[in-house]
C-alpha atoms as a PDB file:
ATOM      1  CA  UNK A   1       0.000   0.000   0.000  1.00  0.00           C
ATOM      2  CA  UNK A   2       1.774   3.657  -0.825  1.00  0.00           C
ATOM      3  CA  UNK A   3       1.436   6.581   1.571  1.00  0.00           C
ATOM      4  CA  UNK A   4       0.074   9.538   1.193  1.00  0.00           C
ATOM      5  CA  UNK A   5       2.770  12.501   1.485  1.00  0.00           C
ATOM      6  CA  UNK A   6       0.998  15.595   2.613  1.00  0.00           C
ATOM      7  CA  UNK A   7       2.906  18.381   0.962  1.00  0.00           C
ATOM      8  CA  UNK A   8       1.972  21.662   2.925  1.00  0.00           C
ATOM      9  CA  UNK A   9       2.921  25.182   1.122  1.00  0.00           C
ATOM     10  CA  UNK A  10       3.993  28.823   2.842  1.00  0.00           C
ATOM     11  CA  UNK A  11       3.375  31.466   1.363  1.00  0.00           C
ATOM     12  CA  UNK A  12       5.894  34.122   0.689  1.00  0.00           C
ATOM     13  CA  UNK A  13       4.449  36.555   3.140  1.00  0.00           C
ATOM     14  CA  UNK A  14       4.770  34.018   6.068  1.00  0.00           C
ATOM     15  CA  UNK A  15       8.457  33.163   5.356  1.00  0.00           C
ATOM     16  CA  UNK A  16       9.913  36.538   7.900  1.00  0.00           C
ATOM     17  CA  UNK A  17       7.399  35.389  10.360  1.00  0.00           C
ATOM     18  CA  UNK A  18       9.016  32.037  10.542  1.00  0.00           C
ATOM     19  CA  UNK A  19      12.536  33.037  10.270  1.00  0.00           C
ATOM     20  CA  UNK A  20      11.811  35.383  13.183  1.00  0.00           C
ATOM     21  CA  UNK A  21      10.164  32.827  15.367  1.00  0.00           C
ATOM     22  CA  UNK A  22      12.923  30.248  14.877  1.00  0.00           C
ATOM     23  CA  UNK A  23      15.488  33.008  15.900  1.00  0.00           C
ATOM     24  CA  UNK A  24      13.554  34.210  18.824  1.00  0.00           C
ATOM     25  CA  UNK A  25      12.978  31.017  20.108  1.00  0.00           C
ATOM     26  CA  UNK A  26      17.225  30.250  19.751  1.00  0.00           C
ATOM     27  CA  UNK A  27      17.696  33.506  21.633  1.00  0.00           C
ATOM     28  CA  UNK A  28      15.367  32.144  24.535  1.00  0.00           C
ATOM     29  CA  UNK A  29      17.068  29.029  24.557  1.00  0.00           C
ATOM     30  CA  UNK A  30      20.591  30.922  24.612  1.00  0.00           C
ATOM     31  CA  UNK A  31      19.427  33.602  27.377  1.00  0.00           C
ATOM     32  CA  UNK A  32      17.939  30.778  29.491  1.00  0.00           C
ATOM     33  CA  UNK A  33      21.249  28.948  29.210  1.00  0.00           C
ATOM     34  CA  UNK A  34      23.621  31.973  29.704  1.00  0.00           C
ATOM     35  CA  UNK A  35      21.236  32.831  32.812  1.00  0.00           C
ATOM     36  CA  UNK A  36      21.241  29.329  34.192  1.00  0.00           C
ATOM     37  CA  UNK A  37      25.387  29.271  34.157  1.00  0.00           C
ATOM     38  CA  UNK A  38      26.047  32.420  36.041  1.00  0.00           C
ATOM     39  CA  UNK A  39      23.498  31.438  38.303  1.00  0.00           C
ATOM     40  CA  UNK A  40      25.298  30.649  41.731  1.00  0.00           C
ATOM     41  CA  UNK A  41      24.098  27.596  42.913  1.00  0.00           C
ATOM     42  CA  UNK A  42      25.870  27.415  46.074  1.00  0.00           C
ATOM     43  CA  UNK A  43      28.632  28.981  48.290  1.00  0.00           C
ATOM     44  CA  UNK A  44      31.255  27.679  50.329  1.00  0.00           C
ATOM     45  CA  UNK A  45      32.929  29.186  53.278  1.00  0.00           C
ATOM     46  CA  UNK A  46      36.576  29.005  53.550  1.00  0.00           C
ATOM     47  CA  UNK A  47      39.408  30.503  54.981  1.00  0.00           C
ATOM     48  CA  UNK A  48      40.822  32.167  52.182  1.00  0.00           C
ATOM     49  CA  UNK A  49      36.565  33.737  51.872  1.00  0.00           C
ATOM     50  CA  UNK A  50      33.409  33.014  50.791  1.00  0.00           C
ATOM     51  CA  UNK A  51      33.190  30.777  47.617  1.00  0.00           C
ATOM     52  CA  UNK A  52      30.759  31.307  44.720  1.00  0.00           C
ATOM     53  CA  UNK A  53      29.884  28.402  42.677  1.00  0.00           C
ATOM     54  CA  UNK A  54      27.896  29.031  39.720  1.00  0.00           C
ATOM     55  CA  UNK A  55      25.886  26.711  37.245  1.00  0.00           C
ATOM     56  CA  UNK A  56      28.934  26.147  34.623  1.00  0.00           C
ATOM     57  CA  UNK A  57      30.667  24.591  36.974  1.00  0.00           C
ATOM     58  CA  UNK A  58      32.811  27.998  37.632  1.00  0.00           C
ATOM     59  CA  UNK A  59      33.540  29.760  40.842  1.00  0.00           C
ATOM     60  CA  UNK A  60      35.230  32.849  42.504  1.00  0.00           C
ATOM     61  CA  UNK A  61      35.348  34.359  46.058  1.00  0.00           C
ATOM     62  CA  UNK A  62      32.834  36.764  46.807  1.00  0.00           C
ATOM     63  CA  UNK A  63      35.751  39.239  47.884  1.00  0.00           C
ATOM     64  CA  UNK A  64      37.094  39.071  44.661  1.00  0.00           C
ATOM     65  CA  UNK A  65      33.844  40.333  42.362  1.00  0.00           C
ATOM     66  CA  UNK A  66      34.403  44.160  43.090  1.00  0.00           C
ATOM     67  CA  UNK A  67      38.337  43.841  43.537  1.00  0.00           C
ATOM     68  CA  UNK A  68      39.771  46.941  41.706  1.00  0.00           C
ATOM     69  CA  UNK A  69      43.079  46.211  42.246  1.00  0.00           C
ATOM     70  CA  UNK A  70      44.547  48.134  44.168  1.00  0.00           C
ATOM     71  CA  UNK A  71      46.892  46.192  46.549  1.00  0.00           C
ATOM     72  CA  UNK A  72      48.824  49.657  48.121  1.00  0.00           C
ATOM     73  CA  UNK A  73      46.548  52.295  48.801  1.00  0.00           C
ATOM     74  CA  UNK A  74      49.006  54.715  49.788  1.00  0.00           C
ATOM     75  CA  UNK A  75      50.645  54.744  46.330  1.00  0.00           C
ATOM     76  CA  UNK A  76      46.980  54.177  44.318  1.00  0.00           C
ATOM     77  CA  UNK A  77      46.284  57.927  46.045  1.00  0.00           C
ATOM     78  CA  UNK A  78      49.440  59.626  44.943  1.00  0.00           C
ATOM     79  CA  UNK A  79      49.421  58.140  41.758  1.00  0.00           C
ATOM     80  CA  UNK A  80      45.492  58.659  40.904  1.00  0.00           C
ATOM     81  CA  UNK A  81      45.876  62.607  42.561  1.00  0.00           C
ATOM     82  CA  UNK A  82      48.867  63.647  40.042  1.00  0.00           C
ATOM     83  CA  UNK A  83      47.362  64.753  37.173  1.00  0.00           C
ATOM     84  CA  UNK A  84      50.532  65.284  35.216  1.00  0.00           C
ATOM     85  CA  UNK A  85      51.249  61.334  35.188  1.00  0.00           C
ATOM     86  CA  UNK A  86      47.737  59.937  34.561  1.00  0.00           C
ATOM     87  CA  UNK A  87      49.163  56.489  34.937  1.00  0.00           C
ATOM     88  CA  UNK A  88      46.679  54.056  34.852  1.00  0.00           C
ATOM     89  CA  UNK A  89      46.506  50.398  35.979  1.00  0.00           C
ATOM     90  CA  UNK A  90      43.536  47.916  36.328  1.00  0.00           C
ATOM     91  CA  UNK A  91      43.073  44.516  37.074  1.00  0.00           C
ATOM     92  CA  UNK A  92      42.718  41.903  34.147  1.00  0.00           C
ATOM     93  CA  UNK A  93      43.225  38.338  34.002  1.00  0.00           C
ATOM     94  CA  UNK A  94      43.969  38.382  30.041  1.00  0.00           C
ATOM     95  CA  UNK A  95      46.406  40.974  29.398  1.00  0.00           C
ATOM     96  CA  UNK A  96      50.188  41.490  30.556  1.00  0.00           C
ATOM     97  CA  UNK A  97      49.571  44.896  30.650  1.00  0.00           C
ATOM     98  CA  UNK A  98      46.423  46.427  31.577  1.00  0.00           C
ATOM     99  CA  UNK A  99      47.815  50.248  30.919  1.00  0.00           C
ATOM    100  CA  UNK A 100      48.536  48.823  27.501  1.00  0.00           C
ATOM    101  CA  UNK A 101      51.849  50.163  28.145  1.00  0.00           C
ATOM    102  CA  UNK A 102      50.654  54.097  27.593  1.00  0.00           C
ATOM    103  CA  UNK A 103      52.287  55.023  31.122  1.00  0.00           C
ATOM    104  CA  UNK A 104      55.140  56.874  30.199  1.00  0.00           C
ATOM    105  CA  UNK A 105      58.114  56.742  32.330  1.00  0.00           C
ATOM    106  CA  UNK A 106      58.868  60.781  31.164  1.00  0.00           C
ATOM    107  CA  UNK A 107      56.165  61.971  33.079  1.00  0.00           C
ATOM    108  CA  UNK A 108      57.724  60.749  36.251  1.00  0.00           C
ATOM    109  CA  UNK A 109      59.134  64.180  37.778  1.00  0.00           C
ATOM    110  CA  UNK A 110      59.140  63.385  41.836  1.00  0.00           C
ATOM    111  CA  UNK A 111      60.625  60.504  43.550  1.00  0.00           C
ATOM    112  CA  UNK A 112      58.517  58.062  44.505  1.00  0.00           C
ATOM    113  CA  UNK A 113      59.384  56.055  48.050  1.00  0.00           C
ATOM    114  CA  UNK A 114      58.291  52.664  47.942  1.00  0.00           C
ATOM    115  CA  UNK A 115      59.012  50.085  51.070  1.00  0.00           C
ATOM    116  CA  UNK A 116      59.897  46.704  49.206  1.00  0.00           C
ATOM    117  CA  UNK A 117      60.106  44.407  52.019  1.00  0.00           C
ATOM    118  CA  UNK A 118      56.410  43.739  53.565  1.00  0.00           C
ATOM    119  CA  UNK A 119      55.691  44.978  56.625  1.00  0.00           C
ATOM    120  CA  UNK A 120      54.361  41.690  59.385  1.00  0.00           C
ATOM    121  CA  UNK A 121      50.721  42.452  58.516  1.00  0.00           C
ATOM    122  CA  UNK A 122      51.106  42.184  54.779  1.00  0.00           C
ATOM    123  CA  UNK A 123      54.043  38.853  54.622  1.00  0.00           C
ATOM    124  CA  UNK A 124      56.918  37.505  55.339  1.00  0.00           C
ATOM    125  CA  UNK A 125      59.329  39.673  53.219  1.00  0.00           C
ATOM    126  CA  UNK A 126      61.436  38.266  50.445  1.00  0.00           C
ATOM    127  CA  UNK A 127      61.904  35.478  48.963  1.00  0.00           C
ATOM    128  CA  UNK A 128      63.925  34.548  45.916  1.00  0.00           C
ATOM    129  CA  UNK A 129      62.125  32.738  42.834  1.00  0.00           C
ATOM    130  CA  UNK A 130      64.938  30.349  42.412  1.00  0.00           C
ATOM    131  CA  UNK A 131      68.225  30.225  44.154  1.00  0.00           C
ATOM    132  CA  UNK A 132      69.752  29.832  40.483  1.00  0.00           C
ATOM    133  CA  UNK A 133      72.733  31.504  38.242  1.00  0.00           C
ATOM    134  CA  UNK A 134      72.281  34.549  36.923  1.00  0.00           C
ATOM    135  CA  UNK A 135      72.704  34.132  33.022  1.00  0.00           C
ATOM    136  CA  UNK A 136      71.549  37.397  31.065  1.00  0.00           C
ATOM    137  CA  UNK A 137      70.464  40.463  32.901  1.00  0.00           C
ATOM    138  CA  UNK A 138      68.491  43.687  32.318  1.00  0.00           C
ATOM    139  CA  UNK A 139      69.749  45.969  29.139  1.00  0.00           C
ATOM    140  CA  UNK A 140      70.097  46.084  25.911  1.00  0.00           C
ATOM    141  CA  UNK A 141      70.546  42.783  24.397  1.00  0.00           C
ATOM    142  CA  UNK A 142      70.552  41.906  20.441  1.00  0.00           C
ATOM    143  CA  UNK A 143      69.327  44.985  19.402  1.00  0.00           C
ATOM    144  CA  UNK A 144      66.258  45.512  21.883  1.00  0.00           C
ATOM    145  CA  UNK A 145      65.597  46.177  25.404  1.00  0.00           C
ATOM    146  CA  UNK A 146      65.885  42.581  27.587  1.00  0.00           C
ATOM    147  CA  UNK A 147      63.147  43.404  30.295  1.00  0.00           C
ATOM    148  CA  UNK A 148      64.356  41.137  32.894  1.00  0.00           C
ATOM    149  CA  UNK A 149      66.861  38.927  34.630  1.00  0.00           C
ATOM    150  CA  UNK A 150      67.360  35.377  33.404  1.00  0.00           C
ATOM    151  CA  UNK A 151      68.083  32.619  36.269  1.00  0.00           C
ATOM    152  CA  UNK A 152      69.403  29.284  34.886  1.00  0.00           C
ATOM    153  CA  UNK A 153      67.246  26.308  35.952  1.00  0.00           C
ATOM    154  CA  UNK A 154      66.205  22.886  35.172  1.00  0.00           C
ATOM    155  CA  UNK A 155      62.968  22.022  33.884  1.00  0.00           C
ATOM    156  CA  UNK A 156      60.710  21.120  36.968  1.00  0.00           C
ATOM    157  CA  UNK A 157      62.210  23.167  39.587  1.00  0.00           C
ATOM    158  CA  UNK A 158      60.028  24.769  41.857  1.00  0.00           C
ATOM    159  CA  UNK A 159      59.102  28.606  41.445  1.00  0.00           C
ATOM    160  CA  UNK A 160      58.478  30.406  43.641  1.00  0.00           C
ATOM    161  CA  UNK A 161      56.267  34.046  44.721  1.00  0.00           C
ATOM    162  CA  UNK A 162      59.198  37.300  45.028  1.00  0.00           C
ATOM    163  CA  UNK A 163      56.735  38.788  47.885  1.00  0.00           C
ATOM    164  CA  UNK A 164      53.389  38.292  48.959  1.00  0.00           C
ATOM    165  CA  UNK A 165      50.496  39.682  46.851  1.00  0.00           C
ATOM    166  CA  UNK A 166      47.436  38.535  44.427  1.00  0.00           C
ATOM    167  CA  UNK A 167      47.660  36.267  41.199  1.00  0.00           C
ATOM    168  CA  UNK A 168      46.810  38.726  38.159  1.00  0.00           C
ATOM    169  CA  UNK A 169      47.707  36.608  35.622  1.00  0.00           C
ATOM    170  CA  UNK A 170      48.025  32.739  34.960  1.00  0.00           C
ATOM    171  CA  UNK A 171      48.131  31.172  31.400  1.00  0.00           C
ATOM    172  CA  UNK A 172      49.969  30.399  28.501  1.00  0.00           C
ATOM    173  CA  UNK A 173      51.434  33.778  26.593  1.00  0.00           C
ATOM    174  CA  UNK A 174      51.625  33.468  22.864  1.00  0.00           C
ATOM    175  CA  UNK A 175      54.034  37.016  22.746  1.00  0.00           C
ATOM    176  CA  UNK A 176      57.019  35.289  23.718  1.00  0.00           C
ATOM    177  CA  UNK A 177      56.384  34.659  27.544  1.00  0.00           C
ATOM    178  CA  UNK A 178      54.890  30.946  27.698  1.00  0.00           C
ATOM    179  CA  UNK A 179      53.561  30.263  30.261  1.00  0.00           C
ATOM    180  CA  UNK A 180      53.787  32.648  32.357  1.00  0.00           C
ATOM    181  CA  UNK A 181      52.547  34.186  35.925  1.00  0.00           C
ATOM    182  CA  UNK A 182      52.081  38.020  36.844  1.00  0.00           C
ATOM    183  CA  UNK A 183      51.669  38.325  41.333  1.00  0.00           C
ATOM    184  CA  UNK A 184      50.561  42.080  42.233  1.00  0.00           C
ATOM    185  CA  UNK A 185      52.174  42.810  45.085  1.00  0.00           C
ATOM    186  CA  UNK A 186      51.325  45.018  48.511  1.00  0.00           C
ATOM    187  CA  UNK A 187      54.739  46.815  47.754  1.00  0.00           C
ATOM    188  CA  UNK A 188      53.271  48.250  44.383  1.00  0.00           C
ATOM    189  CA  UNK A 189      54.988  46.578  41.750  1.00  0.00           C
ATOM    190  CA  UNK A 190      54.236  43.327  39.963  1.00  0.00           C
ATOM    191  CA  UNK A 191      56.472  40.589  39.158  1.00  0.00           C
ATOM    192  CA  UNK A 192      56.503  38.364  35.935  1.00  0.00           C
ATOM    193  CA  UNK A 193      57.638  34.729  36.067  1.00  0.00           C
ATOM    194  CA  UNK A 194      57.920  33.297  32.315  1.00  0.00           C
ATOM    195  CA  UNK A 195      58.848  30.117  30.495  1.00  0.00           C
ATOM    196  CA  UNK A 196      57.207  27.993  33.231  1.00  0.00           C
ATOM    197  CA  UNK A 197      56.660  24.570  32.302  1.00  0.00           C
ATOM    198  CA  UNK A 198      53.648  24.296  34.581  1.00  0.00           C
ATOM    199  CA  UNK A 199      51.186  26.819  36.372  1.00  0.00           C
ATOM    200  CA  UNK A 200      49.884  26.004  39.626  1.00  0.00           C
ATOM    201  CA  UNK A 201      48.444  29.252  41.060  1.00  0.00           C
ATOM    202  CA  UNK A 202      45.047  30.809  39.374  1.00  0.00           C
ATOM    203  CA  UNK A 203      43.745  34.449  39.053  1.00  0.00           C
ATOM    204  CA  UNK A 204      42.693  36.465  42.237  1.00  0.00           C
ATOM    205  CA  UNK A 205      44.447  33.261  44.663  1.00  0.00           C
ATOM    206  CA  UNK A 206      46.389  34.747  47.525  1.00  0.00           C
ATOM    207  CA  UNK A 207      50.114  34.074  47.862  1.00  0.00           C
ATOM    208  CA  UNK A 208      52.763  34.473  50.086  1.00  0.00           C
ATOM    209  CA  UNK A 209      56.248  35.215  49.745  1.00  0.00           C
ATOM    210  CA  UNK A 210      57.694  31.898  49.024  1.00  0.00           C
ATOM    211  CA  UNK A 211      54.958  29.815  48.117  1.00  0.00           C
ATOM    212  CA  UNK A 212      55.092  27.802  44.623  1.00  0.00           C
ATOM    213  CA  UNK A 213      53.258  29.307  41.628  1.00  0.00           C
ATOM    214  CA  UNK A 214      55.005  27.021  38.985  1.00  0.00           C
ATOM    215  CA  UNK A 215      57.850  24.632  38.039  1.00  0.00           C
ATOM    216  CA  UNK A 216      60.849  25.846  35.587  1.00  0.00           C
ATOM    217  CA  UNK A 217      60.643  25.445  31.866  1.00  0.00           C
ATOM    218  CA  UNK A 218      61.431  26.244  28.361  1.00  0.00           C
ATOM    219  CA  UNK A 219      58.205  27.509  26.984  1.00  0.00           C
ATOM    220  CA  UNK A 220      57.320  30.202  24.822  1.00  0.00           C
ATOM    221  CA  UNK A 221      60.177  32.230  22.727  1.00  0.00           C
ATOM    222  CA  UNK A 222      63.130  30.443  24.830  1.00  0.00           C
ATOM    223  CA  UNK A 223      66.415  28.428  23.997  1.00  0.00           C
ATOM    224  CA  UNK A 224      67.043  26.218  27.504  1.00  0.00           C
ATOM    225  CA  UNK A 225      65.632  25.667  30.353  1.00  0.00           C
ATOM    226  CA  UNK A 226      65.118  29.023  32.741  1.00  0.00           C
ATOM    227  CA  UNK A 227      63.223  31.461  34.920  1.00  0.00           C
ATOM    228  CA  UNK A 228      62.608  34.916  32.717  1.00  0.00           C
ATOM    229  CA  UNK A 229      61.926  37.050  36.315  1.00  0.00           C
ATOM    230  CA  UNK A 230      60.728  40.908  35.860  1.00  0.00           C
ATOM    231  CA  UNK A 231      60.039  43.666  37.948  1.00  0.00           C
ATOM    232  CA  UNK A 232      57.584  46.403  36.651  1.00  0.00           C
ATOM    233  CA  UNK A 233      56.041  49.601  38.481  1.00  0.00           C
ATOM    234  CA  UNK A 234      52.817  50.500  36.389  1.00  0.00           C
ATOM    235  CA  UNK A 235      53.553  48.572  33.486  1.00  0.00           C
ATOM    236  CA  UNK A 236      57.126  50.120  33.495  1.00  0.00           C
ATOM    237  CA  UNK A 237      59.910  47.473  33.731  1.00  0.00           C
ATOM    238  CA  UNK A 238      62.770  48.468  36.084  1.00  0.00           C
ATOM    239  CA  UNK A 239      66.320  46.302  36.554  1.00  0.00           C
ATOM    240  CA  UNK A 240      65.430  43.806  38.977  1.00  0.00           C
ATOM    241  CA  UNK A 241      69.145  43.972  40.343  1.00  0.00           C
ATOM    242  CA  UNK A 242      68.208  47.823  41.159  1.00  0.00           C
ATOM    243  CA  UNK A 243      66.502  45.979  43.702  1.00  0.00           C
ATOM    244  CA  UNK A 244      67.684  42.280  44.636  1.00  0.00           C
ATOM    245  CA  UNK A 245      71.092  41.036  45.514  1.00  0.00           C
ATOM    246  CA  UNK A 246      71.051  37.567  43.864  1.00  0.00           C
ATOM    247  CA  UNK A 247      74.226  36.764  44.586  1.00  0.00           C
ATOM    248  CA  UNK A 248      73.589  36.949  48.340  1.00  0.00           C
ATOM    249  CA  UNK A 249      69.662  35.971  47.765  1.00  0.00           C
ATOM    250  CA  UNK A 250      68.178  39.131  49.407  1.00  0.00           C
ATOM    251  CA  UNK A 251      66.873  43.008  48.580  1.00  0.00           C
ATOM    252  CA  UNK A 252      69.659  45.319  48.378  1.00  0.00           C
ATOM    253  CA  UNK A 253      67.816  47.864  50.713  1.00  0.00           C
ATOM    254  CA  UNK A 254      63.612  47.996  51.781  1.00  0.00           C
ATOM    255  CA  UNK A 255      63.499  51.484  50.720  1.00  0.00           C
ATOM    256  CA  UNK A 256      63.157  51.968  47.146  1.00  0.00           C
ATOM    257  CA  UNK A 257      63.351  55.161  45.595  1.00  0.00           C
ATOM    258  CA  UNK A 258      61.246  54.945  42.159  1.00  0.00           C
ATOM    259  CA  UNK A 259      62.803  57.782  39.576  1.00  0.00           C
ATOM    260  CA  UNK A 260      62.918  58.385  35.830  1.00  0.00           C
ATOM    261  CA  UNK A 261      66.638  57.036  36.348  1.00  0.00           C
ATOM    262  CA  UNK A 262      65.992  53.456  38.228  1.00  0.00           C
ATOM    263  CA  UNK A 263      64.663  52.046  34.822  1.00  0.00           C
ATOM    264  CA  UNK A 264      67.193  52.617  32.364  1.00  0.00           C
ATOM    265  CA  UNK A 265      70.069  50.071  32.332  1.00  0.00           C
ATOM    266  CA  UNK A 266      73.109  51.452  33.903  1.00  0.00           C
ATOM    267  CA  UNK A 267      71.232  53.631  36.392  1.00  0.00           C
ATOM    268  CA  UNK A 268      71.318  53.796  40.043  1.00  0.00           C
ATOM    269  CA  UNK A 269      69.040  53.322  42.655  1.00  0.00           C
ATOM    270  CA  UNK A 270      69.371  56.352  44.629  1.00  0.00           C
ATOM    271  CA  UNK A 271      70.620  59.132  42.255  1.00  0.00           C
ATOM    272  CA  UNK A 272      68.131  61.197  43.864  1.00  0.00           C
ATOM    273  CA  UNK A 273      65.089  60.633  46.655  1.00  0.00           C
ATOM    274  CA  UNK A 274      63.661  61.635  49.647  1.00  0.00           C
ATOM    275  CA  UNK A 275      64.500  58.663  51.856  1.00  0.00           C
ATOM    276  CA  UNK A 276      68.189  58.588  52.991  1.00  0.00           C
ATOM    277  CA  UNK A 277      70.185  56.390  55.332  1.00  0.00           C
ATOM    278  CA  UNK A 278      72.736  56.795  58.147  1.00  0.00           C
ATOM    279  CA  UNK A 279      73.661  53.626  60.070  1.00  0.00           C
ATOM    280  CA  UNK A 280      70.988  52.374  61.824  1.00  0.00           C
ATOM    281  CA  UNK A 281      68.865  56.431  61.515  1.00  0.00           C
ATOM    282  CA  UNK A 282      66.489  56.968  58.607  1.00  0.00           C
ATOM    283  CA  UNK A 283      65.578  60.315  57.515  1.00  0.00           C
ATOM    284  CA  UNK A 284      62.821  61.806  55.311  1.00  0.00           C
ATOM    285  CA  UNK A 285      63.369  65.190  52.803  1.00  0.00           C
ATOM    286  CA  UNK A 286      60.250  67.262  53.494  1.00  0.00           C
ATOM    287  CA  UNK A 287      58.798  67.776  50.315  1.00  0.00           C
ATOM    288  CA  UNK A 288      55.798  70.223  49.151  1.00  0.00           C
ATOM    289  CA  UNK A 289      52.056  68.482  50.844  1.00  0.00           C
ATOM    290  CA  UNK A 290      53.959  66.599  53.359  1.00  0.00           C
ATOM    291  CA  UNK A 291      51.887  66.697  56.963  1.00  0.00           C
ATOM    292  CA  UNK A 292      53.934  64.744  59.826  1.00  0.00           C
ATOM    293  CA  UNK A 293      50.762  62.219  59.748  1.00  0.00           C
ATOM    294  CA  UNK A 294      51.423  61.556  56.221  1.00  0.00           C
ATOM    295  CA  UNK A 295      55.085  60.945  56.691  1.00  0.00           C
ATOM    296  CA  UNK A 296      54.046  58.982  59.848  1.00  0.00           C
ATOM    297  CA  UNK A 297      52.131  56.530  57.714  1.00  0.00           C
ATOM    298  CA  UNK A 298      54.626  56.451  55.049  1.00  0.00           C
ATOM    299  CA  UNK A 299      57.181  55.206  57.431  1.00  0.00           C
ATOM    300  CA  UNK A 300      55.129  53.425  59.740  1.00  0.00           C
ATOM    301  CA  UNK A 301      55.405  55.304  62.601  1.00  0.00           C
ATOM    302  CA  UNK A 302      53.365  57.708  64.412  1.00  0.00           C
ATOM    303  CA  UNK A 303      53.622  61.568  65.039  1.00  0.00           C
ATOM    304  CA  UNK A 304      54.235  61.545  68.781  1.00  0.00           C
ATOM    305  CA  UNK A 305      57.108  59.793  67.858  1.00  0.00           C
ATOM    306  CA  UNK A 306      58.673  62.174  64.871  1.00  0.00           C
ATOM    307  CA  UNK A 307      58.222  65.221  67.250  1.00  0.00           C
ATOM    308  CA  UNK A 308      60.572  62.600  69.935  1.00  0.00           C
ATOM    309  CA  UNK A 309      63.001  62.278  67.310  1.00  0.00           C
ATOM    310  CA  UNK A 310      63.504  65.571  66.074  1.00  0.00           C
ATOM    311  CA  UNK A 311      62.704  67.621  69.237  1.00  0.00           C
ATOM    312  CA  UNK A 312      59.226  69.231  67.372  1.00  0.00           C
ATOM    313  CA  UNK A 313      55.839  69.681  68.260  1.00  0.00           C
ATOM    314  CA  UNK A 314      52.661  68.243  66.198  1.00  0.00           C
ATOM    315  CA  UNK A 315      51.497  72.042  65.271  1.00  0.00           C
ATOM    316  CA  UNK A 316      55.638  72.628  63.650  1.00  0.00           C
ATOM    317  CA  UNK A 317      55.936  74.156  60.213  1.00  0.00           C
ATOM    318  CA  UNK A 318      57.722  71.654  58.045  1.00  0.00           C
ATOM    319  CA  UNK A 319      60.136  73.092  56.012  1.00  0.00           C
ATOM    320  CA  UNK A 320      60.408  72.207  52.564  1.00  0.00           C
ATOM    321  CA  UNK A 321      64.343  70.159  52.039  1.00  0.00           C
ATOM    322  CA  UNK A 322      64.062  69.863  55.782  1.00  0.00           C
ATOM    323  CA  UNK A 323      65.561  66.219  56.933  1.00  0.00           C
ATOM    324  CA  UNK A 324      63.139  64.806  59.217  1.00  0.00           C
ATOM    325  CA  UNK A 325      64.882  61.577  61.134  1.00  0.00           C
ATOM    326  CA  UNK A 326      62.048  58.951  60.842  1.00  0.00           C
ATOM    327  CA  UNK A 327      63.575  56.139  62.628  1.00  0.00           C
END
């Protein structure tokens, strides 16, 4: 017995009708989906915070959805108030460089004082990456700038975090890096760790001076096994020598005087400042806005105890170029 085929026509006036029903019923479908993954489904309290677990199997801690950055808010003020600079930094997961390296190292006029080695409440100080051979430094190198210091390892070797701070970045680089880490530290700078062979920290995890965010390899645009380690303020990279001995495995000095100088090749660390040493004294050069609170902060200290040291009261006139002992 044949069957009947029931042949059923549209006419032409019908056909945007249908085309727009099929696509608003895929949009649903999509919007329902989309909605349904960032859906949290359920949290998780932990030490490190409050976990967020959403419907695609993702998740982040709660503290991190608004996090803007900003890991020093002493130097996020100064930097954000000087209108002449207009540096800018944010906090992305995908880039290197989130200023998309438009800060421009010219427009640094004043020295900036920067405390490298954490205070108790923010870590445990330094810590070197790799106790390894130093095997091509900062400077010119084949024709172009070499933006870091290159430590001779084997592949596998534990790396580990300079200083305590926050995972920016964690993924495989396809500009030459590898795979490669970026920590944002409490100090203000940000360290890169390249060439890694594995990754083993994520975005927006904590870390602490010395813990392991990868193991040593040759990945990326590299010839042999090693750890390509950088040092950047704002995007801008700086001689990480300037700043570690790593020869002796620990920073030159915890007061770091940032200066158009410090990142050229050749430069040195304290051509000028504000911050100078004498033995065991610190002192501060009064510059123009400085308030004894504000250098109290600075150099974690309070005012009761500036007026001690330099035999003034809270209500003194600071002159500007004035050397104020600080410790």
């Amino acid at each position: 017995m044949s069957k009947c085929l029931t042949l059923s026509f549209i006419k032409p006036t019908e056909i945007p009708i249908i085309i727009f029903m099929r696509l608003l019923s895929i949009f649903t479908f999509v919007f329902i989906a989309n909605l349904s993954f960032s859906q949290i489904i359920d949290t998780l309290h932990t030490n490190e915070g409050t976990m967020l677990i959403y419907g695609n199997r993702t998740w982040e801690y709660l503290e991190d959805r608004d996090f803007d950055g900003v890991m020093n808010d002493h130097l996020h003020f100064l930097m954000e108030n000087d209108t002449n600079m207009n540096y800018i930094q944010g906090w992305n997961h995908d880039v290197c460089y989130t200023s998309e390296l438009k800060n421009d190292v010219n427009k640094i006029k004043d020295t900036i004082w920067l405390c490298v080695q954490d205070s108790d409440s923010l870590g445990d100080g330094f810590v070197m990456p790799f106790d390894g051979r130093v095997t091509s430094r900062f400077g010119w190198r084949k024709g172009r700038n070499h933006n870091g210091t290159d430590i001779d390892l084997n592949t596998g070797d534990t790396v580990r975090a300079a200083w305590s701070g926050k995972i920016r970045y964690s993924k495989y680089n396809s500009s030459g890096f590898g795979n490669l880490v970026i920590i944002r530290h409490h100090n203000g700078l940000e360290t890169f760790y390249a060439h890694l062979s594995k990754l083993i920290v994520v975005p927006d995890q904590i870390v602490q001076a010395g813990d392991p965010i990868g193991l040593g390899g040759n990945t990326g645009h590299s010839y042999g096994s090693h750890l390509h380690f950088e040092v950047r303020f704002y995007d801008i990279p700086m001689n990480p020598e300037k700043i570690i001995d790593f020869k002796a495995g620990k920073i030159r000095d915890e007061n770091l005087l940032v200066h158009r100088g410090i990142f050229r090749p050749g430069s040195s660390v304290r051509s000028s400042g504000s911050n100078v040493a004498s033995g065991d004294r610190r002192y501060h050069r009064v510059r123009s806005g400085d308030t004894l609170g504000a250098i109290a902060r600075r150099n974690r200290t309070s005012v009761s105890r500036l007026c001690q040291l330099n035999g003034i009261r809270p209500t003194t006139v600071l002159q500007i170029g004035r050397n104020l002992r600080v410790r």
